[in-house]
Structures are given as C-alpha cells and as structure tokens.
N, C-alpha and C. Protein backbone atom coordinates (compact mmCIF):
# COMPACT_ATOMS: atom_id res chain seq x y z
N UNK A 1 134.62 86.96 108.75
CA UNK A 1 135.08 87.13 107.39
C UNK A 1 135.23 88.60 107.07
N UNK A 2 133.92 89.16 107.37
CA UNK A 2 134.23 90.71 106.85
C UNK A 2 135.39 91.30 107.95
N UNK A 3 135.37 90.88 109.41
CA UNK A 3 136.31 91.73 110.07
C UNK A 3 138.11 91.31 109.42
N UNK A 4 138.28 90.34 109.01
CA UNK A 4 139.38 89.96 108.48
C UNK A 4 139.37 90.58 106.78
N UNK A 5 138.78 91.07 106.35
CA UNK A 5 138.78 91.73 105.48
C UNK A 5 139.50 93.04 105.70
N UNK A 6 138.46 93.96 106.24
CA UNK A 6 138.80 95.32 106.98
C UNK A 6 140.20 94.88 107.42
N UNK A 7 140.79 93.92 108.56
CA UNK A 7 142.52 93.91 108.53
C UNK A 7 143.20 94.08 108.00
N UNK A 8 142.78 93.23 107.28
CA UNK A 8 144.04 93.11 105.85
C UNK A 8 143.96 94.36 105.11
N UNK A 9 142.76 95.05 104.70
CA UNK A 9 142.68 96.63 104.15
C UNK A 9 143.47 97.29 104.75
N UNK A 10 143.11 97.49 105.92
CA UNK A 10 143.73 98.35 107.52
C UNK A 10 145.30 98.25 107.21
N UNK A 11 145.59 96.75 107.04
CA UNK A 11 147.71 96.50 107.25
C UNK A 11 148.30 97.14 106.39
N UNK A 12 147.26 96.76 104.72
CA UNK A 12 147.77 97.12 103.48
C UNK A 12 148.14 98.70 103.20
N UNK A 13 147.10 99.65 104.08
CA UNK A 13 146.76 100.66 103.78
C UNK A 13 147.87 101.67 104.55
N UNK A 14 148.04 100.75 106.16
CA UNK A 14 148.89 101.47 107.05
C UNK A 14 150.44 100.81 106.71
N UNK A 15 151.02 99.90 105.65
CA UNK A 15 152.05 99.66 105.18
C UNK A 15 152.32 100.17 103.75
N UNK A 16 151.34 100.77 103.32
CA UNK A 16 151.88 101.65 102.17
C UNK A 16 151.94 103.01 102.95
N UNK A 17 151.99 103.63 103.73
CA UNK A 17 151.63 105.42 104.65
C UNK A 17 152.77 104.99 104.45
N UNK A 18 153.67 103.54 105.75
CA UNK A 18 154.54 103.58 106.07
C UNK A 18 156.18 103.50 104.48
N UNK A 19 155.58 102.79 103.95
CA UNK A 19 156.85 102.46 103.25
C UNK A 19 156.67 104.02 101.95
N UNK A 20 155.47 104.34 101.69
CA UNK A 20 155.40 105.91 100.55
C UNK A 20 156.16 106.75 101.39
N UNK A 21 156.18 107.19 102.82
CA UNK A 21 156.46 108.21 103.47
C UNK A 21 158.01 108.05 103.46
N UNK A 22 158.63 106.87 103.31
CA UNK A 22 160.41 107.17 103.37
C UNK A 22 160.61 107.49 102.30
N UNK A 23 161.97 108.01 101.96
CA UNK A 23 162.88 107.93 101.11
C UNK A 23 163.57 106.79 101.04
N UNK A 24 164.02 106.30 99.63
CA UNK A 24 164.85 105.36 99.35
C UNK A 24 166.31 105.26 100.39
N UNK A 25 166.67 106.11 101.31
CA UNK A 25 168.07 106.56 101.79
C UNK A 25 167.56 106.17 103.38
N UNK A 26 166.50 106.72 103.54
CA UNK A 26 165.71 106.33 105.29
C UNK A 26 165.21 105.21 105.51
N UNK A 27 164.90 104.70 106.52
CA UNK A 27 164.63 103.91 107.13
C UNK A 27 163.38 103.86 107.83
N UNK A 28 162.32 103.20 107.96
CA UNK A 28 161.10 103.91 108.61
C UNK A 28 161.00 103.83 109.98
N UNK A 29 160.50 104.15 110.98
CA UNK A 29 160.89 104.37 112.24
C UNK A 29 160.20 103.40 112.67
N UNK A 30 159.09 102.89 112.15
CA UNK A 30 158.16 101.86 112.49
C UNK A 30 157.62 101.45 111.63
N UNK A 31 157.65 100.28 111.60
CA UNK A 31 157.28 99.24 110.15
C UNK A 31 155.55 98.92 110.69
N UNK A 32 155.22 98.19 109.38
CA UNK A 32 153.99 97.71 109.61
C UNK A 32 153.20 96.95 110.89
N UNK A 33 154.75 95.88 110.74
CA UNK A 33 154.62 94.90 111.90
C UNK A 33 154.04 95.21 113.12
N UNK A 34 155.25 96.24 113.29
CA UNK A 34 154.69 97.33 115.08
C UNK A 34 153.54 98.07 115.12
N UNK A 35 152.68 98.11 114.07
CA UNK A 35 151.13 98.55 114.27
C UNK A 35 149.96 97.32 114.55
N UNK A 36 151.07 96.16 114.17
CA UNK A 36 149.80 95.08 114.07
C UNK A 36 149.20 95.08 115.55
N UNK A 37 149.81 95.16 116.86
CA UNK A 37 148.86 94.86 117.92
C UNK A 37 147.94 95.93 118.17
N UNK A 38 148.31 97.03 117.53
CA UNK A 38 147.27 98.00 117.84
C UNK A 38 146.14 98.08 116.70
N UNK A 39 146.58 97.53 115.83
CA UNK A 39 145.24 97.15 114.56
C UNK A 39 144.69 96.38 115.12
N UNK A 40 145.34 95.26 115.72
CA UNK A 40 144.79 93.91 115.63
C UNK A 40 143.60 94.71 116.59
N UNK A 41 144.07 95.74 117.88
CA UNK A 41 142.98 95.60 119.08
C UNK A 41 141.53 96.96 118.50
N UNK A 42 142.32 97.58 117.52
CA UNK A 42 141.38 98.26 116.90
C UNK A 42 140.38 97.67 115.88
N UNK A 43 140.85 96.54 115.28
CA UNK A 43 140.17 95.61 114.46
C UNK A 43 139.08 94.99 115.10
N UNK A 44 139.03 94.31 116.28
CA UNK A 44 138.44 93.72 117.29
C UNK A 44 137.39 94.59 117.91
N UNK A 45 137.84 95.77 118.81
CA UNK A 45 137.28 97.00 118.91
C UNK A 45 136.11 96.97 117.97
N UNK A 46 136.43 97.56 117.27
CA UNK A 46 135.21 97.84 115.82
C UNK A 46 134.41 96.72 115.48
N UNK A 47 134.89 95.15 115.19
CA UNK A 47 134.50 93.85 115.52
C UNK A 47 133.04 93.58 116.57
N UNK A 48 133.51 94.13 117.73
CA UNK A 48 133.03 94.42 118.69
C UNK A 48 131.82 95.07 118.50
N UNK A 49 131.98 96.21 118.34
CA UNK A 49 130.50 97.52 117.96
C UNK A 49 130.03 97.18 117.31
N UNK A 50 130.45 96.69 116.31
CA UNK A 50 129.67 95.98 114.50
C UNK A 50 128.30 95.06 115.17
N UNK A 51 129.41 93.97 116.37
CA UNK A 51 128.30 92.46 116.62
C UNK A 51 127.13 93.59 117.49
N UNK A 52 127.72 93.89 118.25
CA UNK A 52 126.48 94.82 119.20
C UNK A 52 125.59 95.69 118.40
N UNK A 53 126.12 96.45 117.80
CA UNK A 53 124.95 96.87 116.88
C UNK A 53 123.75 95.94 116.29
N UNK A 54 124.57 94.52 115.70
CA UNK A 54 123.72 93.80 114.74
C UNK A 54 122.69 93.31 115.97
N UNK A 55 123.21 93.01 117.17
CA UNK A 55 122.38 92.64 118.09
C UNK A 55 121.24 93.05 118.39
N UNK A 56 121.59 94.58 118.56
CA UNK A 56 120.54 95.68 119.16
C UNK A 56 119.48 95.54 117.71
N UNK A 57 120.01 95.61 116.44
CA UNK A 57 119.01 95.62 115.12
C UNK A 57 118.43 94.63 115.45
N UNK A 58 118.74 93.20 115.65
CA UNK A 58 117.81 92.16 115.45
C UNK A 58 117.42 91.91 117.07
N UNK A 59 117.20 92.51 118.01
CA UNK A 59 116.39 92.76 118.90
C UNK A 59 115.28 93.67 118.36
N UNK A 60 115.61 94.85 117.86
CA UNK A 60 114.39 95.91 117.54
C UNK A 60 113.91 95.33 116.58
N UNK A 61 113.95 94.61 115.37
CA UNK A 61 113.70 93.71 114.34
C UNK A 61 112.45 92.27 115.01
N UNK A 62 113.13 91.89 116.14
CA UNK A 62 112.36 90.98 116.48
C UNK A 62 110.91 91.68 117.43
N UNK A 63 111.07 93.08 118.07
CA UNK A 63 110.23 93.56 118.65
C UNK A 63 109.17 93.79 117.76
N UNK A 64 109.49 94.53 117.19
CA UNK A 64 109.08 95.06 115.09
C UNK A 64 108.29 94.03 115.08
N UNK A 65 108.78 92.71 114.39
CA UNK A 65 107.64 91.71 113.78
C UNK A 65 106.82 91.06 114.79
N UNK A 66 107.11 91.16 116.09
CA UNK A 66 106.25 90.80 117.84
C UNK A 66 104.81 91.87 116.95
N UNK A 67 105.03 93.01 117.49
CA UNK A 67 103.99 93.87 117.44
C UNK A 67 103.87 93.80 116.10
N UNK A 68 103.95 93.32 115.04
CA UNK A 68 103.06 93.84 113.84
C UNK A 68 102.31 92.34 113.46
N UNK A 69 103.02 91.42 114.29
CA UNK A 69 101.66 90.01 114.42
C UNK A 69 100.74 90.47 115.28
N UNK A 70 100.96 90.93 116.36
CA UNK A 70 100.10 91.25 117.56
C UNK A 70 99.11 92.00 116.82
N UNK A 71 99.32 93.24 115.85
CA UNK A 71 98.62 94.09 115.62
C UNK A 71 97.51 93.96 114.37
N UNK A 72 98.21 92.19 114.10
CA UNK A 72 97.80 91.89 112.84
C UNK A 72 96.73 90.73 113.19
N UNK A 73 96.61 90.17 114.33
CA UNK A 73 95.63 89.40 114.98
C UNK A 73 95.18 90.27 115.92
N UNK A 74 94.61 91.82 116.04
CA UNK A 74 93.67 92.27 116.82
C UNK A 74 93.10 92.86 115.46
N UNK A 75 93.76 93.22 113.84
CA UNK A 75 92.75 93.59 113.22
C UNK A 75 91.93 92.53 112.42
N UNK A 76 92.76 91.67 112.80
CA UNK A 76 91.58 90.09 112.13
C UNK A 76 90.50 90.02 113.16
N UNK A 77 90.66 90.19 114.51
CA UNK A 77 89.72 89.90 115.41
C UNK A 77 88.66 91.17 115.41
N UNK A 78 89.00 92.12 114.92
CA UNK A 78 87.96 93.42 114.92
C UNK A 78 87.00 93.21 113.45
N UNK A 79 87.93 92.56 112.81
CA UNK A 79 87.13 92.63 111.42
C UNK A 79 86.42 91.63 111.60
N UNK A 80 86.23 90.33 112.14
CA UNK A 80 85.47 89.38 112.48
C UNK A 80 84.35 89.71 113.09
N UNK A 81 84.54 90.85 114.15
CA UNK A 81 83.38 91.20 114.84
C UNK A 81 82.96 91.90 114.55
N UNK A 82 83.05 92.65 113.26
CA UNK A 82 82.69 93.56 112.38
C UNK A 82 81.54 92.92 111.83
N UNK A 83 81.98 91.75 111.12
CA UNK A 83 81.35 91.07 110.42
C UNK A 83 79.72 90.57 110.52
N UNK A 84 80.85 89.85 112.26
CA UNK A 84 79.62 89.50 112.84
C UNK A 84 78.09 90.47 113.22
N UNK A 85 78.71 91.53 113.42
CA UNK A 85 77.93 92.33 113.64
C UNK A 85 76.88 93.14 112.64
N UNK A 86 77.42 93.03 111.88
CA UNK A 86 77.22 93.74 110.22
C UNK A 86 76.06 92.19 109.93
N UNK A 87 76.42 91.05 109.71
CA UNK A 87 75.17 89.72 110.00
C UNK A 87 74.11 89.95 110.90
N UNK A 88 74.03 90.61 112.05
CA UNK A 88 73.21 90.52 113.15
C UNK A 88 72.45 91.16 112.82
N UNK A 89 73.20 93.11 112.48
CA UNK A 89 71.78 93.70 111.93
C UNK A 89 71.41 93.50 110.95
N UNK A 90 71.54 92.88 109.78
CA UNK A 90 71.11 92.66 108.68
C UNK A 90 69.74 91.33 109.07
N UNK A 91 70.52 90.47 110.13
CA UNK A 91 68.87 89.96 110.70
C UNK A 91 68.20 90.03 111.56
N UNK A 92 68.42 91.41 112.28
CA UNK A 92 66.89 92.11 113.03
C UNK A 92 66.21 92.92 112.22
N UNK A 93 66.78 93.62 111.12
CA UNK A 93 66.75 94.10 110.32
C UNK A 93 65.39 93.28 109.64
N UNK A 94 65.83 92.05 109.44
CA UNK A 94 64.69 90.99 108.40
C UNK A 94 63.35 91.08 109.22
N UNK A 95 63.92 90.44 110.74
CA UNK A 95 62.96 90.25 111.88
C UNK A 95 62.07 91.47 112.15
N UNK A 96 62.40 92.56 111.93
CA UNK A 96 61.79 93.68 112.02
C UNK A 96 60.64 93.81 110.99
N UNK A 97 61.04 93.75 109.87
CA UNK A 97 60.44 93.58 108.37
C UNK A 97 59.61 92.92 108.72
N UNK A 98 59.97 91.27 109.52
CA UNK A 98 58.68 90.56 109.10
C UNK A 98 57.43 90.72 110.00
N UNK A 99 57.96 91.16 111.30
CA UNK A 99 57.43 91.72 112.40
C UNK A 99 56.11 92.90 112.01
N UNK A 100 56.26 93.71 111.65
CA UNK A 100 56.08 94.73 110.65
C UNK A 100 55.13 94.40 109.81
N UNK A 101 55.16 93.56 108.68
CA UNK A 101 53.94 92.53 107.86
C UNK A 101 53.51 92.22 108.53
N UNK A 102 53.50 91.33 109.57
CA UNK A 102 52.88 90.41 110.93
C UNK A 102 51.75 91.98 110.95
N UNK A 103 52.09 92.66 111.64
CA UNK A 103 51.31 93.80 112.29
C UNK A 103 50.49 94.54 110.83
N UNK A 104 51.14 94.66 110.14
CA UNK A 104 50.19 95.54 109.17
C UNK A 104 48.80 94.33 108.88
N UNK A 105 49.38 92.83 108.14
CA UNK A 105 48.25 92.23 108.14
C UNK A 105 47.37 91.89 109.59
N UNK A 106 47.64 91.43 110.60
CA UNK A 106 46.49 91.85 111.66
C UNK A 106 45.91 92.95 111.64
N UNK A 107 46.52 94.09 111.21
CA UNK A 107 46.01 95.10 111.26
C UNK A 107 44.63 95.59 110.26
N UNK A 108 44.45 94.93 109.46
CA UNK A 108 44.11 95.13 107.71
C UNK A 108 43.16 93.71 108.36
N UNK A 109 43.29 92.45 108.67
CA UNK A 109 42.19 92.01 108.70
C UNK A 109 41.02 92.01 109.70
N UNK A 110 41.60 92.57 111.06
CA UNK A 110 40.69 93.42 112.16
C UNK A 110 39.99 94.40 111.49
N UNK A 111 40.57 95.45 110.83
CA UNK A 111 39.63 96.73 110.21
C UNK A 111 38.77 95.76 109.28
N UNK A 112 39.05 94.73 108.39
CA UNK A 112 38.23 93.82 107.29
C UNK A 112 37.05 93.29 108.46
N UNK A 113 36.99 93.19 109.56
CA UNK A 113 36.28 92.20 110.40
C UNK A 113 35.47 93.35 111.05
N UNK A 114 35.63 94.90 110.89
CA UNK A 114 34.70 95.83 111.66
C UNK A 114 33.50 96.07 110.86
C-alpha cells in the first residue's frame, strides 16, 4: 500500500517536471509513460530496502525483548535468593539469641548452685 503510494507521488511528480518544463509550442522529448519502467524498478528497489530494513528492526526488536525476559527472570531469581537469604539470617539470628539465653541461664544457675 504505502509502496503504491510513493508511485503514484513519484509519476505525478515526474509528469508535472515533464509537462511544466515545455512550452505550449514543444513537445516533450519524453513523456511520463517512458519513465514508468524505470520508476516502476526504482519503486521496487526502495520497496526492497524498506522490507529489509523492517526485517533487520524486527530481528533486533525480537533480540531486544529475548534479553530483557532473560534479564528479567535472572533478577526475579536473585531477588528470591535474596530473600531467601535475608529469612535465613534473620533465623540464626533468633537461634543465636536463644542459644545465648540457653547459656546465660545455665550460667546464672551453676553460679546459684556454688
């Protein structure tokens, strides 16, 4: 659709050069018509680069959202083990504490028993 757009711009544009540039008395040496196969292959041409480009974008586009899932399930998996970890010491942490009471009271009722 859009490359048939650009044509028809392209014919309109290179058949007014051609028909503004005579005089009412001349004749033009080459009409519109006789540009069409070389529009047509320049139309195509450009057609051409347009699709390849869009290609190459939605290749790098698809690489793009590859790695930013990838990167987005290793920081879920770090923050998990963050987590986990951040839980663990918080209960040796306790275990320590109670460990700790454990020892002070043995400690306190041995000296009570001397």
């Amino acid at each position: 659709m859009v490359s048939l757009i650009i044509h028809r711009h392209q014919r309109q544009s290179c058949e007014q050069k051609c028909y503004s540039s005579r005089s009412t008395s001349e004749k033009p040496s080459l009409s519109a018509r006789d540009f069409d196969p070389l529009l047509d292959d320049l139309i195509e041409r450009k057609g051409n680069r347009a699709s390849e480009e869009m290609l190459l974008l939605h290749s790098r586009l698809s690489s793009q959202e590859e790695l930013f899932a990838r990167e987005t399930l290793t920081r879920q998996v770090v923050e998990t083990r963050s987590r986990s970890m951040k839980e663990e010491i918080v209960r040796l942490q306790k275990s320590m504490e109670e460990k700790d009471g454990l020892r002070q009271e043995s400690g306190t009722s041995a000296s009570d028993r001397d």
